[in-house]
N, C-alpha and C. Protein backbone atom coordinates (compact mmCIF):
# COMPACT_ATOMS: atom_id res chain seq x y z
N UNK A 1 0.83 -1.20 0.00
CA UNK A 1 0.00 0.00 0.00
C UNK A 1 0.87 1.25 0.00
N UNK A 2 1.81 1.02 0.79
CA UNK A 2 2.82 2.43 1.26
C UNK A 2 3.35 2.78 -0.70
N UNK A 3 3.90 1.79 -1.23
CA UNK A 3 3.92 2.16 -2.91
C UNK A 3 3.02 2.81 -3.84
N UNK A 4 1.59 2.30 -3.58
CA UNK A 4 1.07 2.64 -4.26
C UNK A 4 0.47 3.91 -4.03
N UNK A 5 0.38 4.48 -2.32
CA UNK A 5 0.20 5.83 -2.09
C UNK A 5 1.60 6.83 -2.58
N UNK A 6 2.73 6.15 -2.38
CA UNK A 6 3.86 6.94 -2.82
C UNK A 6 3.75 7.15 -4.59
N UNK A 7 3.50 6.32 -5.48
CA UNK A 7 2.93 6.83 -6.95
C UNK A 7 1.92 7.49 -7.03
N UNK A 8 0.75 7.53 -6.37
CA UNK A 8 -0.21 8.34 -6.30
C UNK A 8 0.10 9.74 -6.06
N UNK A 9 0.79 9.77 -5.13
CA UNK A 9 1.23 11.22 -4.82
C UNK A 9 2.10 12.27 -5.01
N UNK A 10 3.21 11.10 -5.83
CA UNK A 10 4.21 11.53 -6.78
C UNK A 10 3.75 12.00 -8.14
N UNK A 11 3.23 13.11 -7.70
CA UNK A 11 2.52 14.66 -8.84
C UNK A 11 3.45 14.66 -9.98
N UNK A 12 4.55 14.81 -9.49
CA UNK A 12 5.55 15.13 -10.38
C UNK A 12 5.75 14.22 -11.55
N UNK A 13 5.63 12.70 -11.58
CA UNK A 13 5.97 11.66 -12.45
C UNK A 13 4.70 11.29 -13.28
N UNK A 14 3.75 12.55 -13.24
CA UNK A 14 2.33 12.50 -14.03
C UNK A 14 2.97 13.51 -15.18
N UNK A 15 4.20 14.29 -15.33
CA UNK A 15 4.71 14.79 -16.55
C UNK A 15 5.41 13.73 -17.45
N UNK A 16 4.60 14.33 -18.67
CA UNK A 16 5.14 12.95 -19.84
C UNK A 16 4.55 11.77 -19.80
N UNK A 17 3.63 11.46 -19.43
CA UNK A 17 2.44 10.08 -19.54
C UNK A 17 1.67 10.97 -20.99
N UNK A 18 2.35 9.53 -21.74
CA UNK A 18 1.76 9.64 -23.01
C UNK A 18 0.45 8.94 -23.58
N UNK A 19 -0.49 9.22 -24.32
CA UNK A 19 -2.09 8.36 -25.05
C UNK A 19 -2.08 8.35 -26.28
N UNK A 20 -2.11 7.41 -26.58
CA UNK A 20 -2.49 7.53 -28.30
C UNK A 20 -4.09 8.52 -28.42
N UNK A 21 -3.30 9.41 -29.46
CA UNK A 21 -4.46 10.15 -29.77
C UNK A 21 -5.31 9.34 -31.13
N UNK A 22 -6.40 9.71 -31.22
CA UNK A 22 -7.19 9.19 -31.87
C UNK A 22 -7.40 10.00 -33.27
N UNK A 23 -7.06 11.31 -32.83
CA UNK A 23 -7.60 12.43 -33.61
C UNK A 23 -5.69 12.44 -34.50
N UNK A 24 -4.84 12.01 -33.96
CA UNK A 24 -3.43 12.20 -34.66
C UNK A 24 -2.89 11.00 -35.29
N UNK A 25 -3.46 9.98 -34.87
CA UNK A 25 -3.24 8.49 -34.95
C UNK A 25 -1.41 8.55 -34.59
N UNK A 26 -1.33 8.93 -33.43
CA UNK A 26 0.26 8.84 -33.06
C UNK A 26 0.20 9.01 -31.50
N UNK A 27 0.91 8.33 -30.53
CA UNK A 27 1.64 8.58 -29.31
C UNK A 27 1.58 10.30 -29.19
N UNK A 28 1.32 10.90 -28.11
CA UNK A 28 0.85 12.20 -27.91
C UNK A 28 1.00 12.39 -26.35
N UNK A 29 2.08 13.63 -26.04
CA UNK A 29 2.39 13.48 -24.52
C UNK A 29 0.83 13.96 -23.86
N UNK A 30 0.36 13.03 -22.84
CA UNK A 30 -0.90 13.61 -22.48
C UNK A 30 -0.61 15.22 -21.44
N UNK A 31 -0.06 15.18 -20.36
CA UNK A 31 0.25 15.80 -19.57
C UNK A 31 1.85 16.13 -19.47
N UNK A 32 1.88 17.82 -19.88
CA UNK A 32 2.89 18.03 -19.91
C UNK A 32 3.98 18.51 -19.03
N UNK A 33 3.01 19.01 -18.06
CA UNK A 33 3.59 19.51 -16.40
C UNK A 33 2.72 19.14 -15.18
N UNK A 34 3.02 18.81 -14.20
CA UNK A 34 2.28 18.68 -12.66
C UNK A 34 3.19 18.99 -11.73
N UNK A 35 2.71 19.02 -10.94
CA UNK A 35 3.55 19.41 -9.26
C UNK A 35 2.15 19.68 -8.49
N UNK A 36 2.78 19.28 -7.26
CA UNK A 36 2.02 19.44 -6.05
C UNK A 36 1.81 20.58 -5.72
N UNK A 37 0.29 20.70 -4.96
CA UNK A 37 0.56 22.74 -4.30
C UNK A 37 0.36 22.37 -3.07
N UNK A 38 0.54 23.58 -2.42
CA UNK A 38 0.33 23.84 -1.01
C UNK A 38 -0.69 23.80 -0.35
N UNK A 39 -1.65 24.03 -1.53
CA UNK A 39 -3.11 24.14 -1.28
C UNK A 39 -3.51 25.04 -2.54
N UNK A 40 -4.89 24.80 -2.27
CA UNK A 40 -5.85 24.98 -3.72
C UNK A 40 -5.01 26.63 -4.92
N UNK A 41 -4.66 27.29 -4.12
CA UNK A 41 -4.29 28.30 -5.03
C UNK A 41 -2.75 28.18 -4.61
N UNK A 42 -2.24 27.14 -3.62
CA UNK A 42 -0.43 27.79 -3.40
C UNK A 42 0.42 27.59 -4.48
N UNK A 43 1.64 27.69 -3.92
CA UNK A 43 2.87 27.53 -4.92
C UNK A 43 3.48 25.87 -4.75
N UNK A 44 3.80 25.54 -5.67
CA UNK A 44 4.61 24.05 -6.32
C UNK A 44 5.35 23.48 -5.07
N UNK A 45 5.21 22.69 -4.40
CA UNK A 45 5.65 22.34 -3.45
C UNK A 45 6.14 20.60 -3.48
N UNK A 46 7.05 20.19 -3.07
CA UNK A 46 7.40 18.66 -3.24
C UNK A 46 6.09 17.42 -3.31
N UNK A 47 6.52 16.60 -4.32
CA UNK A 47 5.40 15.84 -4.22
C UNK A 47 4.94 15.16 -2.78
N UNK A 48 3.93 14.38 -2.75
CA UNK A 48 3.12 14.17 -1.54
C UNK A 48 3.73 12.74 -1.09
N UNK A 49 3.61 12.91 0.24
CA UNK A 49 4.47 11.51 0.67
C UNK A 49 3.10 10.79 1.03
N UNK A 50 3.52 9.17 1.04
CA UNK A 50 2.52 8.60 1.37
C UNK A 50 1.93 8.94 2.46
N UNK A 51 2.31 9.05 3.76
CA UNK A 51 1.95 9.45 5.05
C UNK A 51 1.11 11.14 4.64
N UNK A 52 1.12 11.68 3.61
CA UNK A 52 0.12 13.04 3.45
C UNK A 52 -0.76 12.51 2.71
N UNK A 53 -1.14 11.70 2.52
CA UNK A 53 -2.15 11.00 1.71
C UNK A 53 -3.53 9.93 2.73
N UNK A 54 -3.89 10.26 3.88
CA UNK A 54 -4.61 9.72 4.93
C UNK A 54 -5.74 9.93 5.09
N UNK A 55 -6.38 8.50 4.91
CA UNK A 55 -7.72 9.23 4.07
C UNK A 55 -8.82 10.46 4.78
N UNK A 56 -9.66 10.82 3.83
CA UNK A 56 -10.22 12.22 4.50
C UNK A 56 -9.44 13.38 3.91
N UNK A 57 -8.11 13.34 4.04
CA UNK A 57 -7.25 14.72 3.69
C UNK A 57 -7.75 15.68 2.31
N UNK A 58 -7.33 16.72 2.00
CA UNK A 58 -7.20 17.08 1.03
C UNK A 58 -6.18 17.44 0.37
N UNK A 59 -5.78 17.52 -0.70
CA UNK A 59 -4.84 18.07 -1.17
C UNK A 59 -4.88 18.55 -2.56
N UNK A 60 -4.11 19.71 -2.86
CA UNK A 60 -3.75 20.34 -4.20
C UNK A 60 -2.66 19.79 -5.65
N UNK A 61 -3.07 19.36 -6.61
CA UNK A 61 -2.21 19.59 -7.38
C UNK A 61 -2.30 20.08 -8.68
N UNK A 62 -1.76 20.67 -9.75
CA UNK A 62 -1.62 21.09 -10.74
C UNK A 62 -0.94 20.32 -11.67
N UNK A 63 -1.89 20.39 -13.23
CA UNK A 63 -0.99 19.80 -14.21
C UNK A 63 -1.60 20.47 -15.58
N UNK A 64 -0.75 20.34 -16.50
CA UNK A 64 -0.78 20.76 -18.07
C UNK A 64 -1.65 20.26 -18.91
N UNK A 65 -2.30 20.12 -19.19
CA UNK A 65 -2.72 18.62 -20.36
C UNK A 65 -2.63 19.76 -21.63
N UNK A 66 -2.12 18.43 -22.47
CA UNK A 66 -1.20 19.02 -23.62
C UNK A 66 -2.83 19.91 -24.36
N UNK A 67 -3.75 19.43 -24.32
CA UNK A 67 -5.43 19.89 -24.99
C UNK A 67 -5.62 21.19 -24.13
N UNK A 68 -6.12 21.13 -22.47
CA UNK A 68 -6.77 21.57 -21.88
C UNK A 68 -6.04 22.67 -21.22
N UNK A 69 -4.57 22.79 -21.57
CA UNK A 69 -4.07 23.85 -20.48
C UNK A 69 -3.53 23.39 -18.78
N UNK A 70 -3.56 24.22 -18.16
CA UNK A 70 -2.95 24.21 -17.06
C UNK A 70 -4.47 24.25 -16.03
N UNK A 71 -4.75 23.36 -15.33
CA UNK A 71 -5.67 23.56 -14.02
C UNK A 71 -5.24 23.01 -12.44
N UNK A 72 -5.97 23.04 -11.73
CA UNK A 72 -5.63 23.11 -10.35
C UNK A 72 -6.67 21.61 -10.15
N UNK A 73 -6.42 20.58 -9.61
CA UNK A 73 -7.50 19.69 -8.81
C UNK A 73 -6.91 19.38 -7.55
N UNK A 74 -8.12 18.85 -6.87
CA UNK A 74 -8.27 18.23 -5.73
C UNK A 74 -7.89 16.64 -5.52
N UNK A 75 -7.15 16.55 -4.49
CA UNK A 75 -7.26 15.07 -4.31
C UNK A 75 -7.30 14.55 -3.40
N UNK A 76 -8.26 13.51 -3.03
CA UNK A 76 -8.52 13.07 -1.84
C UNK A 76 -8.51 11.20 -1.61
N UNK A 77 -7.60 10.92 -0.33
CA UNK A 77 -7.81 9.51 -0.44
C UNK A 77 -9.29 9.20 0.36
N UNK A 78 -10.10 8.83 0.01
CA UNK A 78 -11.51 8.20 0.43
C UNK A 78 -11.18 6.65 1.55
N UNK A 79 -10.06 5.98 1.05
CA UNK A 79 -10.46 4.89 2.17
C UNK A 79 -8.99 4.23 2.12
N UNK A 80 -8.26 4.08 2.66
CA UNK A 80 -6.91 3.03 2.55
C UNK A 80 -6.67 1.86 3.59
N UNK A 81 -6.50 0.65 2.70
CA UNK A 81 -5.91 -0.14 3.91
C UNK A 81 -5.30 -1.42 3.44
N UNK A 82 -4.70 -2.51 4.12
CA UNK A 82 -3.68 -3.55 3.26
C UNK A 82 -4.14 -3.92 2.13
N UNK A 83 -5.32 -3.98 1.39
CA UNK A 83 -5.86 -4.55 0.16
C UNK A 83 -6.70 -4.02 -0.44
N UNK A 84 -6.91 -2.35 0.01
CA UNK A 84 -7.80 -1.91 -0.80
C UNK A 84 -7.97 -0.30 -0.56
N UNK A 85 -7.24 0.64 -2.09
CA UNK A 85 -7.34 1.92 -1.87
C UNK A 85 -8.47 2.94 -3.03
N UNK A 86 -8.88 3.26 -2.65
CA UNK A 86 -9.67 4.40 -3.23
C UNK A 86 -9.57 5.55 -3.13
N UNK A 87 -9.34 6.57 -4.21
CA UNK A 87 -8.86 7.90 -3.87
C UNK A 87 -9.99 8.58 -4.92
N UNK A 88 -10.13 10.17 -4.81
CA UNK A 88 -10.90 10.59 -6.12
C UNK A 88 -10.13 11.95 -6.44
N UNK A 89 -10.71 12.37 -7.80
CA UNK A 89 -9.85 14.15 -8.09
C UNK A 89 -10.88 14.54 -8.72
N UNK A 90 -11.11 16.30 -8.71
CA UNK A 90 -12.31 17.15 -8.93
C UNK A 90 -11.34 17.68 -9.53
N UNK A 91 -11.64 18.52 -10.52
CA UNK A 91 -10.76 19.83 -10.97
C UNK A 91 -11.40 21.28 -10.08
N UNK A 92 -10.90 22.07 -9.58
CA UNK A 92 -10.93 22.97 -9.08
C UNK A 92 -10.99 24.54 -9.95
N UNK A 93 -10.10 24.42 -10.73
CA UNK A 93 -10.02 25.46 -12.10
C UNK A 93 -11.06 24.66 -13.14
N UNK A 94 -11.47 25.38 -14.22
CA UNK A 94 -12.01 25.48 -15.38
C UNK A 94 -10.63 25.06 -15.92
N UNK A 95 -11.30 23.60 -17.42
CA UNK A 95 -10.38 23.58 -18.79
C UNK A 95 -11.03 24.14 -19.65
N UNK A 96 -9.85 24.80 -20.95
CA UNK A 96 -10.13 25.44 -21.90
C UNK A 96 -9.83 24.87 -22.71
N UNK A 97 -10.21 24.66 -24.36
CA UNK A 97 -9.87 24.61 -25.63
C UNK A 97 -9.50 25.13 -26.77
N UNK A 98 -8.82 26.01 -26.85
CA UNK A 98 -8.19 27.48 -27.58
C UNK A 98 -9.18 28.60 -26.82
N UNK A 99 -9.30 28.30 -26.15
CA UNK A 99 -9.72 29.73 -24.68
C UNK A 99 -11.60 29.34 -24.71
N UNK A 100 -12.13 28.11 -25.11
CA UNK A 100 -13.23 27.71 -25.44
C UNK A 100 -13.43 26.63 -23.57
N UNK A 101 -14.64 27.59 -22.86
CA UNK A 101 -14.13 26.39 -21.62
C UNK A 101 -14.84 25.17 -22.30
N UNK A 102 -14.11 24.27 -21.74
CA UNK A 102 -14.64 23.05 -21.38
C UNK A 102 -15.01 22.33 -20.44
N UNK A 103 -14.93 22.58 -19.27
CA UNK A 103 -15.31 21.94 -18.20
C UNK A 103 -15.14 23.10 -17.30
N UNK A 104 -16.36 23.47 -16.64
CA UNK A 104 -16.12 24.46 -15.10
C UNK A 104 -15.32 23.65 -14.26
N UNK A 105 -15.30 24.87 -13.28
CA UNK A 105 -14.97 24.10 -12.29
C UNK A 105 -15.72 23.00 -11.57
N UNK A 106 -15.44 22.44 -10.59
CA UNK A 106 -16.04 21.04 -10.57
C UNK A 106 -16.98 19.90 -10.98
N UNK A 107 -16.73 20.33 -12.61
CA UNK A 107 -17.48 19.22 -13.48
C UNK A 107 -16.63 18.27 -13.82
N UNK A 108 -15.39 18.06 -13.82
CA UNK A 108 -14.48 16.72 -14.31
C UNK A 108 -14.27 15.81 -12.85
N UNK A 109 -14.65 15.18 -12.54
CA UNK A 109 -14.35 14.17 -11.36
C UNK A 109 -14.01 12.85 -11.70
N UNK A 110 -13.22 12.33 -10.87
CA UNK A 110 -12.81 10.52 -11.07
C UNK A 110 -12.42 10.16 -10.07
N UNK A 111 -13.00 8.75 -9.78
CA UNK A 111 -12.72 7.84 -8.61
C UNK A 111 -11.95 7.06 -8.78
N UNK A 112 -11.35 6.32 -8.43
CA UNK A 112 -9.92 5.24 -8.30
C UNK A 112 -10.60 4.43 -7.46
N UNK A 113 -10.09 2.88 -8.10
CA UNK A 113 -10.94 2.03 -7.14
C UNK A 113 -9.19 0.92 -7.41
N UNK A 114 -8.51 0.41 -6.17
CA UNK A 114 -7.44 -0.19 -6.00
C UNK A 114 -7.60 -1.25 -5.46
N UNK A 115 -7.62 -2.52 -5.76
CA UNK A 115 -8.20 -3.89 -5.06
C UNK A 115 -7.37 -4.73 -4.66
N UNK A 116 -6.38 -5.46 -4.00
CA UNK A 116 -5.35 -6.60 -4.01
C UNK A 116 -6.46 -8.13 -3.88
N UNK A 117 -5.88 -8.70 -5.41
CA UNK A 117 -6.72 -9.99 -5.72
C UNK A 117 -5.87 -10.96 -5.12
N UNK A 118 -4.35 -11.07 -5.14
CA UNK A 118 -3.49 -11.42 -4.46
C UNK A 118 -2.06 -11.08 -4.44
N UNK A 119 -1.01 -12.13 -3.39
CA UNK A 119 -0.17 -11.65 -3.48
C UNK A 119 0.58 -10.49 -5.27
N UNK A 120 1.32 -9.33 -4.74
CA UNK A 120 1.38 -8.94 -6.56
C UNK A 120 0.50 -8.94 -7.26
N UNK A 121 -0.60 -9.17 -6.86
CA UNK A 121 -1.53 -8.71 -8.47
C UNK A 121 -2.76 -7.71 -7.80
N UNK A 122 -3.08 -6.44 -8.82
CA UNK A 122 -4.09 -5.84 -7.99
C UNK A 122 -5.18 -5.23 -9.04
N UNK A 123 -6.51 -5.23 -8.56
CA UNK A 123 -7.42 -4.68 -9.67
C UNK A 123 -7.65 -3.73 -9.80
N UNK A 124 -7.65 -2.67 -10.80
CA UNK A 124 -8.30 -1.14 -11.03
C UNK A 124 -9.16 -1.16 -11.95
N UNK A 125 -10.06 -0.26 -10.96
CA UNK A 125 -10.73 0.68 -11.53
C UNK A 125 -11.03 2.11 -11.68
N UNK A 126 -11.80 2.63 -13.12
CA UNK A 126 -12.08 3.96 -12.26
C UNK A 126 -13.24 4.39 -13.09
N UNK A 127 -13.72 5.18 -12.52
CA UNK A 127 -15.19 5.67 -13.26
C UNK A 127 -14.63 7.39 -13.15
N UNK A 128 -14.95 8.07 -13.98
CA UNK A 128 -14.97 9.67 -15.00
C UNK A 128 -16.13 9.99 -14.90
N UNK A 129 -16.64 10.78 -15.31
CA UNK A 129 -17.61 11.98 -15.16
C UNK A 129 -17.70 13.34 -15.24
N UNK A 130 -18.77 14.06 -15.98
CA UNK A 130 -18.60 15.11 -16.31
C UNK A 130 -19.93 15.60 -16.03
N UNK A 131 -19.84 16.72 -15.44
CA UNK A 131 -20.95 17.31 -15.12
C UNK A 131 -21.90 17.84 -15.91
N UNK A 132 -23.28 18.47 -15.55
CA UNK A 132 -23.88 18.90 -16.42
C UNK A 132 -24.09 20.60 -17.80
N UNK A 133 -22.89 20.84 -16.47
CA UNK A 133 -22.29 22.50 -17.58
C UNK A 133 -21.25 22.28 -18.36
N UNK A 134 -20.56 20.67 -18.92
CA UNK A 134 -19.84 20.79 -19.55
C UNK A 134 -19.88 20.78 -20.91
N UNK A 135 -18.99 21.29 -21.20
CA UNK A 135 -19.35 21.64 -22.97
C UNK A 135 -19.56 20.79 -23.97
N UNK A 136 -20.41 20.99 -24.88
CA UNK A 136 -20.48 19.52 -25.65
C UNK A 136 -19.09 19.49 -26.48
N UNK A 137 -18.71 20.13 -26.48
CA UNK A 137 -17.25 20.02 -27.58
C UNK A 137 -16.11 18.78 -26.48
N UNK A 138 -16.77 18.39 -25.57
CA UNK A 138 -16.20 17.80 -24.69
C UNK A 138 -16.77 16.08 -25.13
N UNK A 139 -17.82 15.51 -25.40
CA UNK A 139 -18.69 14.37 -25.79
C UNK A 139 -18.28 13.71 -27.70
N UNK A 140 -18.37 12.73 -27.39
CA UNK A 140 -18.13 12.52 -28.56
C UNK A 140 -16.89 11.78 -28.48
N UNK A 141 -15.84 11.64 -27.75
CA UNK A 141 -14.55 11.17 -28.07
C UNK A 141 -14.28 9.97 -27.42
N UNK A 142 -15.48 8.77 -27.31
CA UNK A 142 -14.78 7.47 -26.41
C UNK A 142 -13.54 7.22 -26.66
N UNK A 143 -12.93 6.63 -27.45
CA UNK A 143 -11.98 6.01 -27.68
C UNK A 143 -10.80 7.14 -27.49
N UNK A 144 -10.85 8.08 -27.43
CA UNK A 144 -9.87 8.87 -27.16
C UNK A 144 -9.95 9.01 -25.17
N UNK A 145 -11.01 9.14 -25.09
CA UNK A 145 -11.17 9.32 -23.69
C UNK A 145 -10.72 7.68 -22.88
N UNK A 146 -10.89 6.68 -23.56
CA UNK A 146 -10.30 4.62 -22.46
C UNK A 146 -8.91 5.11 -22.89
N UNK A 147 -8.44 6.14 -23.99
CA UNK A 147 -6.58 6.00 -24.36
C UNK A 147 -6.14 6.63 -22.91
N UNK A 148 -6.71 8.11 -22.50
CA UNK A 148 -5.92 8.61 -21.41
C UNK A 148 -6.40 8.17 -19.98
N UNK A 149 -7.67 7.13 -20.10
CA UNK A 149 -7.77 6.45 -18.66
C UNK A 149 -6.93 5.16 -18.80
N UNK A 150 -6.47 4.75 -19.64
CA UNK A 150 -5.74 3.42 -19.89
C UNK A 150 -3.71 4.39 -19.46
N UNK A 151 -3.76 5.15 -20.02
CA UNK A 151 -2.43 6.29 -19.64
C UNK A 151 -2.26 5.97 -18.26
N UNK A 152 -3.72 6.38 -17.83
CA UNK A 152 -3.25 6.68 -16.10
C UNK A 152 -3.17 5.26 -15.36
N UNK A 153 -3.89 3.99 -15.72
CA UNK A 153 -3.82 2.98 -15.08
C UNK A 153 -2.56 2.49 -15.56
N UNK A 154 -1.61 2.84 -16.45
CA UNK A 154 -0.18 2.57 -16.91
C UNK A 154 0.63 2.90 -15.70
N UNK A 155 0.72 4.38 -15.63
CA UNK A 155 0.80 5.31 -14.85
C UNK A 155 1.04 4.84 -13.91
N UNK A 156 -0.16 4.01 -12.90
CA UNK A 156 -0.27 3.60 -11.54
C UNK A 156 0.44 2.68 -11.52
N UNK A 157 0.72 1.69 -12.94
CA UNK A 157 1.06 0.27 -12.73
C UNK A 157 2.39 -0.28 -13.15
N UNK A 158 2.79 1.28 -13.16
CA UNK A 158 3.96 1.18 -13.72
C UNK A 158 4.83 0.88 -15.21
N UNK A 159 3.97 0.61 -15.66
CA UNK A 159 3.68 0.17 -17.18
C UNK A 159 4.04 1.76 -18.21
N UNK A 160 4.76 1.64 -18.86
CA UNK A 160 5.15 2.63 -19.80
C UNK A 160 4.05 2.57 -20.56
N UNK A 161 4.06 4.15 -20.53
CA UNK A 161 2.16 4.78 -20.86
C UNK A 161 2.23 4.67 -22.55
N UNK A 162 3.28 4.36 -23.16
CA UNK A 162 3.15 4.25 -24.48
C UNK A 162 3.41 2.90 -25.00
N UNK A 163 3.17 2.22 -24.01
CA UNK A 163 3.46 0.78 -24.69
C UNK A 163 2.09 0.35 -25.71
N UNK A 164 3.02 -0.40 -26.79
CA UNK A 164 1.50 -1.04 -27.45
C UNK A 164 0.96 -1.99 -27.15
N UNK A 165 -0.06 -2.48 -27.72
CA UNK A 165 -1.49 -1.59 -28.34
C UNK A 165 -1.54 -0.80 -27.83
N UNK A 166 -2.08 0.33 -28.25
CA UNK A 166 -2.79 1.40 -27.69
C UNK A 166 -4.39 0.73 -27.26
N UNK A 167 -5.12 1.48 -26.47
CA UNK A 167 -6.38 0.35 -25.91
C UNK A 167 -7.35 0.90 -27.20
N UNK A 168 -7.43 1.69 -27.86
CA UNK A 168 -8.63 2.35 -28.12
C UNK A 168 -8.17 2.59 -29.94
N UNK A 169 -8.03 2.68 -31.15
CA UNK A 169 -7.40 3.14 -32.27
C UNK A 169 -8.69 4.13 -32.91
């Protein structure tokens, strides 16, 4: 568990997780910058150690996405323990699309669901969501949208985010 809260919270190693884009038919860095904040509006502060990650807490971080710009979310662990973690993230800032929003603030949310089936092996999930003020220029893109949730379960699993297949073409 202590690992998998220490990748979770390691903000920083969410720069350069790459998705096959759908719309480029090529490998495409998803997220181009993150770091941890201090809190919802602070300044860049070291990533989060497992022990700041207890569930209930809150915490700040920031990242790039190569589409959406730069925003602020929330992250919170919901439940931790030897075989089973759940965490979720809200965006806090508005994304844009050439200055077109796309999502207010707290319309992008996702849950993390972390299971140990056994020794070394563990199940994820996660469910996405978008609220009801989000833009339709936002709908429409499954297969682009399982590429950068398949990114992040790379991400968690250590798995190089550009390995092939891509999940989605």
């Amino acid at each position: 568990m202590e690992g998998l809260l220490q990748r979770i919270g390691g903000i920083s190693g969410l720069t350069g997780i790459r998705y096959w884009s759908t719309t480029h038919q090529s490998w495409r860095t998803l997220i181009v910058n993150a770091s941890a904040l201090a809190g919802p509006g602070g300044s860049a502060r070291p990533d989060f150690a497992a022990a700041d990650l207890t569930p209930g807490t809150v915490r700040y971080f920031q990242q790039s996405d190569s589409l959406s710009g730069k925003a602020t979310y929330r992250l919170q662990v919901v439940s931790a323990s030897s075989d089973r973690l759940v965490f979720e993230t809200e965006n806090v800032t508005g994304l844009h699309y050439m200055l077109l929003p796309l999502f207010p603030p707290h319309e992008l949310q996702a849950i993390y669901f972390l299971e140990r089936e056994s020794p070394g092996i563990w199940r994820y999930y996660s469910i996405a969501r978008t609220g009801k003020d989000a833009s339709s220029l936002a709908a429409g893109h499954d297969a682009s949208t399982v590429n950068r949730a398949v990114a992040f379960f790379r991400y968690f699993a250590g798995i190089p985010t550009d390995q092939e297949p891509p999940a989605a073409r």
